[in-house]
N, C-alpha and C. Protein backbone atom coordinates (compact mmCIF):
# COMPACT_ATOMS: atom_id res chain seq x y z
N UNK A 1 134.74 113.75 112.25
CA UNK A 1 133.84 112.68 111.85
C UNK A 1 133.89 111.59 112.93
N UNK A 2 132.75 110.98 113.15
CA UNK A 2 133.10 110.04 114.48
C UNK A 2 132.64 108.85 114.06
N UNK A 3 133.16 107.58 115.00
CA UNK A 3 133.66 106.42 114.79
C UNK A 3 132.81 105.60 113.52
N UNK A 4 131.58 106.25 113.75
CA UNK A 4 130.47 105.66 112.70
C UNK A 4 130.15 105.72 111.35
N UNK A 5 130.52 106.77 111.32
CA UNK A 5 130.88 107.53 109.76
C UNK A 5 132.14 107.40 109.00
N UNK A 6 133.25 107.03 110.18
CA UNK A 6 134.34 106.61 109.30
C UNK A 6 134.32 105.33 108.92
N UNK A 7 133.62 104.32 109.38
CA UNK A 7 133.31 103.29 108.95
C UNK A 7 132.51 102.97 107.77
N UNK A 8 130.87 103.99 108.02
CA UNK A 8 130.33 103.62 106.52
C UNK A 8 130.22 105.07 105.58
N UNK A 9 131.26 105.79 105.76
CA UNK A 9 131.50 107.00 104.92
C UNK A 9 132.73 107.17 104.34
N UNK A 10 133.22 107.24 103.05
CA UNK A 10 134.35 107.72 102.71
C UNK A 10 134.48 108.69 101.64
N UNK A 11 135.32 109.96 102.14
CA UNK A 11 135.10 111.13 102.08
C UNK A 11 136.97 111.24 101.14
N UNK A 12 136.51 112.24 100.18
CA UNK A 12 137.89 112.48 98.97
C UNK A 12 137.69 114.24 99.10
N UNK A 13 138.25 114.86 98.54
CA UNK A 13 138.57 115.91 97.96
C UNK A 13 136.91 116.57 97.22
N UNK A 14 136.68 115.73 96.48
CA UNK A 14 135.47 115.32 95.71
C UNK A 14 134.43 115.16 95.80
N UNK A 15 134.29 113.40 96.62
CA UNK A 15 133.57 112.87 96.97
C UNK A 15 132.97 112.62 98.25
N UNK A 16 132.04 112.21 98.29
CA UNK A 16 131.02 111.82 99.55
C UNK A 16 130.34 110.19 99.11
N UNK A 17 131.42 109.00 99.46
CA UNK A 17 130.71 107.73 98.83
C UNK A 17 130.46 106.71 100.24
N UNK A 18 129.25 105.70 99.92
CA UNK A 18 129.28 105.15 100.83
C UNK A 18 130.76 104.06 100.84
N UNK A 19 131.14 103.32 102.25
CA UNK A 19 132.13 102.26 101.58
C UNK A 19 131.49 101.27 101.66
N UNK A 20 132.61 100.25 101.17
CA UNK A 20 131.92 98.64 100.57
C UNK A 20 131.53 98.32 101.94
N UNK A 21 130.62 97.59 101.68
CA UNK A 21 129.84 96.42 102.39
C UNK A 21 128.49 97.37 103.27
N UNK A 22 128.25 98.76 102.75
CA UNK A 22 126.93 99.62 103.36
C UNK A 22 126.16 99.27 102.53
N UNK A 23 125.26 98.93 102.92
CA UNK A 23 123.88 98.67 101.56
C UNK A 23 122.84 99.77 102.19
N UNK A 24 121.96 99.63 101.06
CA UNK A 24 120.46 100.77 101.21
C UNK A 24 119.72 99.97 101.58
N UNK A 25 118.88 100.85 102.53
CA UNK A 25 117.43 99.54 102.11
C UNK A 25 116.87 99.68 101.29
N UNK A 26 116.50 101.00 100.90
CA UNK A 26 115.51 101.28 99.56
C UNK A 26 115.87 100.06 98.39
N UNK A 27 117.60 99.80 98.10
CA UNK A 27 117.87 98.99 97.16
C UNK A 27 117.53 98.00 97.26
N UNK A 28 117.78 97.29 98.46
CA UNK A 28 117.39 95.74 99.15
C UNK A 28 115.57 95.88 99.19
N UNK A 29 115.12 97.24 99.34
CA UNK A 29 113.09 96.88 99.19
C UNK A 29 113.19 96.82 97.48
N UNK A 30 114.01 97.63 97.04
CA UNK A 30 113.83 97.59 95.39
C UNK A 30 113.89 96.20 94.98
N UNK A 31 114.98 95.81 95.07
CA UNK A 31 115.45 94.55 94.51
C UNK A 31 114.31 93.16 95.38
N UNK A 32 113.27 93.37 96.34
CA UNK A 32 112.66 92.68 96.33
C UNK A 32 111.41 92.51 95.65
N UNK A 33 111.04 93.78 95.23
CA UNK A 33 110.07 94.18 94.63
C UNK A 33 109.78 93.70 93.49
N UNK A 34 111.21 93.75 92.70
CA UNK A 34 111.26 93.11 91.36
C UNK A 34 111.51 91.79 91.70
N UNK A 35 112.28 91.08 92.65
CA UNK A 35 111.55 89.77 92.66
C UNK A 35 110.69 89.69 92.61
N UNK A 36 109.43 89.87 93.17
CA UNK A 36 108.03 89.31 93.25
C UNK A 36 107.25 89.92 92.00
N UNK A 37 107.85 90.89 91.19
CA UNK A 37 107.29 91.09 89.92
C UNK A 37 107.66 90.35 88.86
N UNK A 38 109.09 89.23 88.97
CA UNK A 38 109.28 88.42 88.12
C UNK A 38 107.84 87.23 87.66
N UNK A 39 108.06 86.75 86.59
CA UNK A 39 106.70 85.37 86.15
C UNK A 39 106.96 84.56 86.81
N UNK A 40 106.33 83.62 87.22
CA UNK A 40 106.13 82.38 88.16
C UNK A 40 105.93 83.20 89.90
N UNK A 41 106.12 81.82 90.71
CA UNK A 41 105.46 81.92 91.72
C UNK A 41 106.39 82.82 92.69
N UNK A 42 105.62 83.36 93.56
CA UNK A 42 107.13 84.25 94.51
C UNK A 42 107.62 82.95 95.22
N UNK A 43 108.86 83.05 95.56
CA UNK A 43 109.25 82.67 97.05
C UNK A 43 108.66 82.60 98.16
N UNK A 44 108.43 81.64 98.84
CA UNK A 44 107.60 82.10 100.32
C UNK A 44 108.38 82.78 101.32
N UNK A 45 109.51 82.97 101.18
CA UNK A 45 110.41 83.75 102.09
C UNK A 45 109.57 85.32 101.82
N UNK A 46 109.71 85.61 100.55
CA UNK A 46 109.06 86.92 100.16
C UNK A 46 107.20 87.27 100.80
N UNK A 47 107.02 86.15 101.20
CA UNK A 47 105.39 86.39 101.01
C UNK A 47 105.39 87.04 102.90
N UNK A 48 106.32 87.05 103.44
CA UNK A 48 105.97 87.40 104.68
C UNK A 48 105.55 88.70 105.08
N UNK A 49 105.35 88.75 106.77
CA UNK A 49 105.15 90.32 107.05
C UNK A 49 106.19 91.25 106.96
N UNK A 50 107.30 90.67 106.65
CA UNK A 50 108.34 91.56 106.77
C UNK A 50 108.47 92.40 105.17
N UNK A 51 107.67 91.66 104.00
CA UNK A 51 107.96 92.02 103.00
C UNK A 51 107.30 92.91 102.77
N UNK A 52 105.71 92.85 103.56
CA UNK A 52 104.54 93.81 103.53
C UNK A 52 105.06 95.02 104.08
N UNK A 53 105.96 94.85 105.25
CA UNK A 53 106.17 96.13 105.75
C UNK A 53 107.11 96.87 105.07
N UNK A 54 108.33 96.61 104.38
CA UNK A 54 109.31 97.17 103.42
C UNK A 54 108.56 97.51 102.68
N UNK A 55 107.29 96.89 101.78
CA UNK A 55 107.01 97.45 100.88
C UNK A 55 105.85 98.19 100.88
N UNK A 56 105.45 98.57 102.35
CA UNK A 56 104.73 99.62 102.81
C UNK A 56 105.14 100.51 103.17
N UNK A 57 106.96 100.87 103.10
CA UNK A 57 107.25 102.28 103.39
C UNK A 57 107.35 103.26 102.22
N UNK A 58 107.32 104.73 102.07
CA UNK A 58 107.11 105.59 101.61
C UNK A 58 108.89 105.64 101.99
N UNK A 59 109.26 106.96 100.43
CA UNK A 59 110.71 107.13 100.40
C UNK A 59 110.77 108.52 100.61
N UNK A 60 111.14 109.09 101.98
CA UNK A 60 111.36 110.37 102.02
C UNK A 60 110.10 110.88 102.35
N UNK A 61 108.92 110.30 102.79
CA UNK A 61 107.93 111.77 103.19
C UNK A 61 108.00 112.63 103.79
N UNK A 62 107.09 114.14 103.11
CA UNK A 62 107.25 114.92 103.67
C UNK A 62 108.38 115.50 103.17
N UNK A 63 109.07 115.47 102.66
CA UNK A 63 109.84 116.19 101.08
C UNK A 63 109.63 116.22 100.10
N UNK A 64 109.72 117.77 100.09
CA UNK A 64 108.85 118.04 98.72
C UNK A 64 109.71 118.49 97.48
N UNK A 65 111.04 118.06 97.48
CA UNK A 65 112.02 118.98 96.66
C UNK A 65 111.38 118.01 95.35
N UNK A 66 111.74 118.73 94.35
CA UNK A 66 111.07 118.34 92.88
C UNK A 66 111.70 116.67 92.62
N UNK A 67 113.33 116.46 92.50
CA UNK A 67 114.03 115.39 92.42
C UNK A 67 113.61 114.05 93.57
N UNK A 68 113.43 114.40 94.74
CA UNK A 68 112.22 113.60 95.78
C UNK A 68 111.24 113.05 95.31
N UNK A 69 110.50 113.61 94.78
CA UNK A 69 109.18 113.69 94.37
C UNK A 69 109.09 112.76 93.01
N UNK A 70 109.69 112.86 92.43
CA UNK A 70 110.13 111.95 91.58
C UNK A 70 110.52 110.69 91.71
N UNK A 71 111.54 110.41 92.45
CA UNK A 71 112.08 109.35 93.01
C UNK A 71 110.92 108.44 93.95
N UNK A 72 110.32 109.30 94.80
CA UNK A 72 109.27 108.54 95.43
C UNK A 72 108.33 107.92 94.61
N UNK A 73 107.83 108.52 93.57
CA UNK A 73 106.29 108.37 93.27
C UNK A 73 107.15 107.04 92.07
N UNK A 74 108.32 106.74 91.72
CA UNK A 74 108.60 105.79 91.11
C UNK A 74 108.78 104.67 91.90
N UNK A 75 109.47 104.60 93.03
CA UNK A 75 108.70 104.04 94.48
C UNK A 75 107.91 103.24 94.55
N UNK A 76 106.82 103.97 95.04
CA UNK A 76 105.52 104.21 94.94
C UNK A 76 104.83 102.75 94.09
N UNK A 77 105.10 103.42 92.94
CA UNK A 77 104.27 102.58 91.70
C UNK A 77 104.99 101.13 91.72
N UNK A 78 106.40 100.97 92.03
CA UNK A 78 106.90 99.82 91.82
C UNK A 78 106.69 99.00 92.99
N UNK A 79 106.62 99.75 94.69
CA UNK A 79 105.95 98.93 95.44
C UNK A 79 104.89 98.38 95.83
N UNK A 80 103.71 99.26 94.52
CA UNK A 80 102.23 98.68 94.93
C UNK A 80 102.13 97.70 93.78
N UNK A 81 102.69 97.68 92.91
CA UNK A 81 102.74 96.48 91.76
C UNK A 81 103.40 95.56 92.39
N UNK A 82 103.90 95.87 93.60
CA UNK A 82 104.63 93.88 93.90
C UNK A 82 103.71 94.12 95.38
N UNK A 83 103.75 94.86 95.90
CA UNK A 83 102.00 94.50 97.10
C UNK A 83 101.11 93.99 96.27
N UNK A 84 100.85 94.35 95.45
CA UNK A 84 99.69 93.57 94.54
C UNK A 84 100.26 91.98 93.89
N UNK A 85 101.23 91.69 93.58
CA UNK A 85 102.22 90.53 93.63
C UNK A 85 102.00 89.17 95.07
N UNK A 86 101.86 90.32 95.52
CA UNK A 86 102.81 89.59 97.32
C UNK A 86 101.06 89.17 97.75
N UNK A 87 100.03 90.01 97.32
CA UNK A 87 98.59 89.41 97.66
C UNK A 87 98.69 88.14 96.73
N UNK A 88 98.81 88.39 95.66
CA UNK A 88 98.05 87.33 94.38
C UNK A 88 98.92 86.15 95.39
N UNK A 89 100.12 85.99 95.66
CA UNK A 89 101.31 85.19 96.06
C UNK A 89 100.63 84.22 97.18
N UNK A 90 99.93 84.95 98.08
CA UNK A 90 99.22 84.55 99.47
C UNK A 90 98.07 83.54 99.03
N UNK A 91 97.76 84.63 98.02
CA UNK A 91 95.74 83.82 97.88
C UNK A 91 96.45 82.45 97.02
N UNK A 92 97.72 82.18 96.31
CA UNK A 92 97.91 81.07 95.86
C UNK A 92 97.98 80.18 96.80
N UNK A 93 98.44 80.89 97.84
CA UNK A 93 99.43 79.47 99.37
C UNK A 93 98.09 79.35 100.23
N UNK A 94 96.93 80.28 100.05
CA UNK A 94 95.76 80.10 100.98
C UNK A 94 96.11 80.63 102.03
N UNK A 95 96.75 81.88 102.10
CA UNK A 95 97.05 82.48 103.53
C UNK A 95 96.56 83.71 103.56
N UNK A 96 95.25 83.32 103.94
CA UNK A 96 93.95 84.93 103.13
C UNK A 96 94.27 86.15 104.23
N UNK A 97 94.38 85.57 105.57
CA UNK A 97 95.22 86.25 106.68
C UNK A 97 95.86 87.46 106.40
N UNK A 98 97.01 86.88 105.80
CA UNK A 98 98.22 87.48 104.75
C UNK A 98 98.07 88.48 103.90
N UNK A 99 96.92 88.08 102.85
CA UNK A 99 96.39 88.52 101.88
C UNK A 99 95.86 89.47 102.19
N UNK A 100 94.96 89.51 102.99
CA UNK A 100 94.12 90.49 103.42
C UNK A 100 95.08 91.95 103.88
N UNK A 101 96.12 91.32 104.61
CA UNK A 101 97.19 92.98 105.30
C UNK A 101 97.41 93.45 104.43
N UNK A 102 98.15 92.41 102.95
CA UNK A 102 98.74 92.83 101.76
C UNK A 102 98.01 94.24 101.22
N UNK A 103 96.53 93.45 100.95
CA UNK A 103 95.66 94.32 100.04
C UNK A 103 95.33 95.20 100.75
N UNK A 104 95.46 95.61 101.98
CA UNK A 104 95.29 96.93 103.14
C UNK A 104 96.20 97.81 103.04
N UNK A 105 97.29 97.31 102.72
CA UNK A 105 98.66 98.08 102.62
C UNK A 105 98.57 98.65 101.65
N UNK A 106 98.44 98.16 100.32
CA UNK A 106 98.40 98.67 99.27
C UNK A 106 96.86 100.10 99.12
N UNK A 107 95.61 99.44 99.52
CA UNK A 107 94.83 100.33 99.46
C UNK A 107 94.66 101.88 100.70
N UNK A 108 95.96 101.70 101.57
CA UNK A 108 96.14 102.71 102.76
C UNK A 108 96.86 103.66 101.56
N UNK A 109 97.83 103.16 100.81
CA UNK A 109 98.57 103.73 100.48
C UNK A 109 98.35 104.78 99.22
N UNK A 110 97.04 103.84 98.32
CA UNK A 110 96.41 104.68 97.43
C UNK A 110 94.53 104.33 97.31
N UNK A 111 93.72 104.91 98.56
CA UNK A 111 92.35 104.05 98.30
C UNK A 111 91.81 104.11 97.09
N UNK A 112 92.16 104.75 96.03
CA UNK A 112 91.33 104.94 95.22
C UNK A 112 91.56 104.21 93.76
N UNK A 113 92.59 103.03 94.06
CA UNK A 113 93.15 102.53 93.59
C UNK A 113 92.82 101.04 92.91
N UNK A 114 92.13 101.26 91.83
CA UNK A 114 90.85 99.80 91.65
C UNK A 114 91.82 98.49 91.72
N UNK A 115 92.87 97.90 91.10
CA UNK A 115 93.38 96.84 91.57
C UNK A 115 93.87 96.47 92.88
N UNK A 116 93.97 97.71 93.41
CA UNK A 116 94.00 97.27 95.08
C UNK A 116 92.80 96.77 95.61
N UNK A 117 91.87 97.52 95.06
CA UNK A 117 90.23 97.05 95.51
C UNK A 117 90.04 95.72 95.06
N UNK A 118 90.30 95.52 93.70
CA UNK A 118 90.49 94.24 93.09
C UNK A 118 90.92 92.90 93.88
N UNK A 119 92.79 93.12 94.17
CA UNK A 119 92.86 91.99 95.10
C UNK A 119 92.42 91.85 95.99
N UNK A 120 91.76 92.94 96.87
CA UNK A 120 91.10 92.58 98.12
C UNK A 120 89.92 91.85 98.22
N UNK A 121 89.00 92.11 97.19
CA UNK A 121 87.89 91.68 96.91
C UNK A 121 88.03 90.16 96.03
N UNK A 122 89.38 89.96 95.64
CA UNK A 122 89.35 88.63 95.04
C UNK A 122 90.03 87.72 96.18
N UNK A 123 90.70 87.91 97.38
CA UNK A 123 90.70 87.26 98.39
C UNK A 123 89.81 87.36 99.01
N UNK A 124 88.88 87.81 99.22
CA UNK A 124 87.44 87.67 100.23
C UNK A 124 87.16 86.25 99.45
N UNK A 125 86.71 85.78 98.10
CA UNK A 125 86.12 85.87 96.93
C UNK A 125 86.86 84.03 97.33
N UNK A 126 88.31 84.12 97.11
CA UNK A 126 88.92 83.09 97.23
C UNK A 126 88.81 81.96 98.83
N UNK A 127 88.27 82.51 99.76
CA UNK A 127 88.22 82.40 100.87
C UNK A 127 86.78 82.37 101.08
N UNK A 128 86.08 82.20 100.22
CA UNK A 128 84.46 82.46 100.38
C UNK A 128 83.77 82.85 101.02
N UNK A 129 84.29 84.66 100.79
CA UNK A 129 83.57 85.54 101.75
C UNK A 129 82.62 86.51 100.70
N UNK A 130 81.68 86.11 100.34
CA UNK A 130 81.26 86.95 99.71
C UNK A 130 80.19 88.66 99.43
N UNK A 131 79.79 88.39 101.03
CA UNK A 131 79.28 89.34 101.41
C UNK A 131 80.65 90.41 101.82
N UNK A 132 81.23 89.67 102.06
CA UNK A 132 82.86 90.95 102.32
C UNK A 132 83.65 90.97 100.95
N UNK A 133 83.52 90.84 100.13
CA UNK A 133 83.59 91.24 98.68
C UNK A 133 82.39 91.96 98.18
N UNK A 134 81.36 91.60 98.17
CA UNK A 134 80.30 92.59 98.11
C UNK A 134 80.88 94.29 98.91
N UNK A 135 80.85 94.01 100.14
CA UNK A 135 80.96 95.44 101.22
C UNK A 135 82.10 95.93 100.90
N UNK A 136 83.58 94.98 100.23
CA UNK A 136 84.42 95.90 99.79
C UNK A 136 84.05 96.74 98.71
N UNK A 137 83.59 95.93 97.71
CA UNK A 137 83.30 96.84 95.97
C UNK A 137 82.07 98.08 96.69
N UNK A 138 81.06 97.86 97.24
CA UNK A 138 80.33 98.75 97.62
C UNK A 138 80.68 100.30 98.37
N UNK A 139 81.90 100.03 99.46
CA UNK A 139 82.70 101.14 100.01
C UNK A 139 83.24 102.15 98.92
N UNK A 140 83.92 101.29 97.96
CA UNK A 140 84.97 101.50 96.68
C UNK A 140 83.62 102.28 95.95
N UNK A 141 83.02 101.81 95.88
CA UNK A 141 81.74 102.12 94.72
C UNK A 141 81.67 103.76 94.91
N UNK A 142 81.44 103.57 96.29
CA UNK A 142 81.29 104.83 97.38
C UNK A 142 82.32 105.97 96.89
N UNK A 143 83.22 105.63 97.46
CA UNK A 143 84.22 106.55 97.40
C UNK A 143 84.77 106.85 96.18
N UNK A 144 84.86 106.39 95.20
CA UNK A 144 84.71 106.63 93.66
C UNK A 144 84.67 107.72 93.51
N UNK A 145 83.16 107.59 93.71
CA UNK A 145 81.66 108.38 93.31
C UNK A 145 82.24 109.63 93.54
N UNK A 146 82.12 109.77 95.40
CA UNK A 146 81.90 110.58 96.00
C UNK A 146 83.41 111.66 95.76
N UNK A 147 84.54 110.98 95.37
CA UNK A 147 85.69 111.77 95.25
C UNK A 147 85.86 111.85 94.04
N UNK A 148 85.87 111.07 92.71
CA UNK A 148 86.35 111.24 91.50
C UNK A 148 85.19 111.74 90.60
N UNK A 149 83.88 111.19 90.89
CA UNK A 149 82.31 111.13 90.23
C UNK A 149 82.79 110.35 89.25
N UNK A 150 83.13 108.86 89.59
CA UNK A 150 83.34 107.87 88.65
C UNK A 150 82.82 106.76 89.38
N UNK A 151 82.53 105.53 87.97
CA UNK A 151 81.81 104.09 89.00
C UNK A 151 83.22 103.23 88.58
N UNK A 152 83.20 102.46 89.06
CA UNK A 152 83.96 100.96 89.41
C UNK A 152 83.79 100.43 87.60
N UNK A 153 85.19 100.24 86.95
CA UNK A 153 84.98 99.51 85.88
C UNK A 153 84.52 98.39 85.98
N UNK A 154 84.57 97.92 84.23
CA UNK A 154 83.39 96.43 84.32
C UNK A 154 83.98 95.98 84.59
N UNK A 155 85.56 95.74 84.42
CA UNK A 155 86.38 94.78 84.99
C UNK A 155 85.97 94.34 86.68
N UNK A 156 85.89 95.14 87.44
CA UNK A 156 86.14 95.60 88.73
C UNK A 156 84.64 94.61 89.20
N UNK A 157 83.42 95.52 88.09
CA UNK A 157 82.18 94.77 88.36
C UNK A 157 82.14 93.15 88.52
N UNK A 158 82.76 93.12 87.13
CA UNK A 158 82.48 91.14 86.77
C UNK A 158 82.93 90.51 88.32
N UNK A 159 83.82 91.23 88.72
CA UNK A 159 84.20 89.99 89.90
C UNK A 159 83.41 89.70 91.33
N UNK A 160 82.34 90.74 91.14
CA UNK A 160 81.13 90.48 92.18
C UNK A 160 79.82 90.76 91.10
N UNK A 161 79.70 89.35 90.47
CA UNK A 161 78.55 89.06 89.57
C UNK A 161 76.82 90.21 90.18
N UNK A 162 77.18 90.03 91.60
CA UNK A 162 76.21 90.48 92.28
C UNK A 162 75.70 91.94 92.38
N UNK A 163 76.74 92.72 91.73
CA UNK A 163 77.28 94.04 91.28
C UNK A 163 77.39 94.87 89.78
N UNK A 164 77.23 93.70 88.83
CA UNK A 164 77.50 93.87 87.74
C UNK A 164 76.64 94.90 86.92
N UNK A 165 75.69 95.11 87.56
CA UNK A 165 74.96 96.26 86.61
C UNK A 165 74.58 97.32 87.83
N UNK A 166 75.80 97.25 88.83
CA UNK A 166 75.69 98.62 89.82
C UNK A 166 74.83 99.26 89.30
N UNK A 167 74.19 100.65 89.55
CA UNK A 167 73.42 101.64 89.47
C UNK A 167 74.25 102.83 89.92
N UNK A 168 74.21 103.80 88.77
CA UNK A 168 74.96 104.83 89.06
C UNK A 168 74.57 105.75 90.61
N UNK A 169 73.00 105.54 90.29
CA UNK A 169 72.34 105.73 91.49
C UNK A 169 72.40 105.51 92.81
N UNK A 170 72.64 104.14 92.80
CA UNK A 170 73.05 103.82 94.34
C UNK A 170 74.51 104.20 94.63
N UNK A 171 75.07 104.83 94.16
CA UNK A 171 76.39 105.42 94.33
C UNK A 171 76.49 106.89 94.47
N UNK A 172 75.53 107.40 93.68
CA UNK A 172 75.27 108.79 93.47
C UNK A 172 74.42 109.16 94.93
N UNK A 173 73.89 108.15 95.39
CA UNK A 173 72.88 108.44 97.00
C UNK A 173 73.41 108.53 98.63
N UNK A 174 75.00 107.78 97.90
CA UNK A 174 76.06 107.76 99.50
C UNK A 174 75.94 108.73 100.29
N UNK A 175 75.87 109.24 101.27
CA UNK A 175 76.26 110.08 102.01
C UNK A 175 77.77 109.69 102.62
N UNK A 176 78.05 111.15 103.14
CA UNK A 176 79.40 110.76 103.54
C UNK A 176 79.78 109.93 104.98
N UNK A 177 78.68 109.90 105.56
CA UNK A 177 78.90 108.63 106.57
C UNK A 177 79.32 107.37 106.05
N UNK A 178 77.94 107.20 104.76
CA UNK A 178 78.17 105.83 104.11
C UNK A 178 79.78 105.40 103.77
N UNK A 179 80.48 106.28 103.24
CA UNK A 179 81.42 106.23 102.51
C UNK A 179 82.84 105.91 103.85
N UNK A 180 82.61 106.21 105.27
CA UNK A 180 83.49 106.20 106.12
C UNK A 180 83.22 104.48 106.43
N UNK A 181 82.16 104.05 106.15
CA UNK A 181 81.89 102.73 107.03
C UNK A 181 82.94 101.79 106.20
């Protein structure tokens, strides 16, 4: 065993444990995660790029063992509920900048994912961009359609008034260029 491993490995008869003072990151991205899912406001320490990027990594890709797979996709769900956290967090401090990577991160990670679409389109919204809240729900509208053959709930609608009685039609007419733009 060499110099590195005897330091953060200790090895029994038995066992294979880390020793004191090795931490995970997964634990340290966990345990931030559920900070920013606590009530009230995050921390601004938390609202940075560094938090976006921890909580834009994936655990283990590209393993597919059943117990993996599991573990990730719980992951998964708990880091896009505090990306979705870490946006709402931004659009409070007015750092739409911010906001905007947040809600990218989160929607790279699952596009088809309406509250990701949601915060993105409610920081355009907050920042008074409204033609780029429009072009987000419209992409989304798109790709829905074109992958699930579903429209954008009303929820999703109400927040671009301008949208609210979409047409199944104009969704049903995308081509798949439309849907890349």
């Amino acid at each position: 065993m060499d110099r590195v491993s005897r330091r953060t490995l200790r090895t029994t008869p038995g066992s294979l444990e880390l020793t004191r003072g090795v931490t995970v990151d997964l634990h340290d991205a966990q345990a931030l995660a559920h900070r920013l899912l606590r009530t009230g406001p995050p921390e601004a320490i938390d609202l940075g790029a560094t938090a976006i990027a921890t909580l834009s990594l994936e655990l283990l890709p590209l393993w597919y063992d059943e117990w993996v797979l599991l573990e990730a996709e719980d992951w998964r769900q708990l880091r896009l509920h505090a990306l979705e956290a870490v946006v709402n967090g931004l659009v409070q401090a007015s750092r739409f900048g911010d906001a905007t990577a947040a809600a990218a991160a989160v929607i790279r990670a699952d596009p088809l994912r309406e509250s990701a679409q949601a915060a993105l389109i409610r920081v355009h919204l907050a920042e008074g961009n409204q033609s780029e809240a429009i072009r987000t729900f419209d992409r989304f509208s798109r790709l829905l359609q074109a992958d699930l053959g579903l429209l954008p709930t009303t929820r999703l609608r109400e927040l671009v008034p301008e949208r609210a009685n979409h047409s199944p039609h104009t969704a049903a007419q995308a081509t798949p260029e439309d849907i890349l733009r």
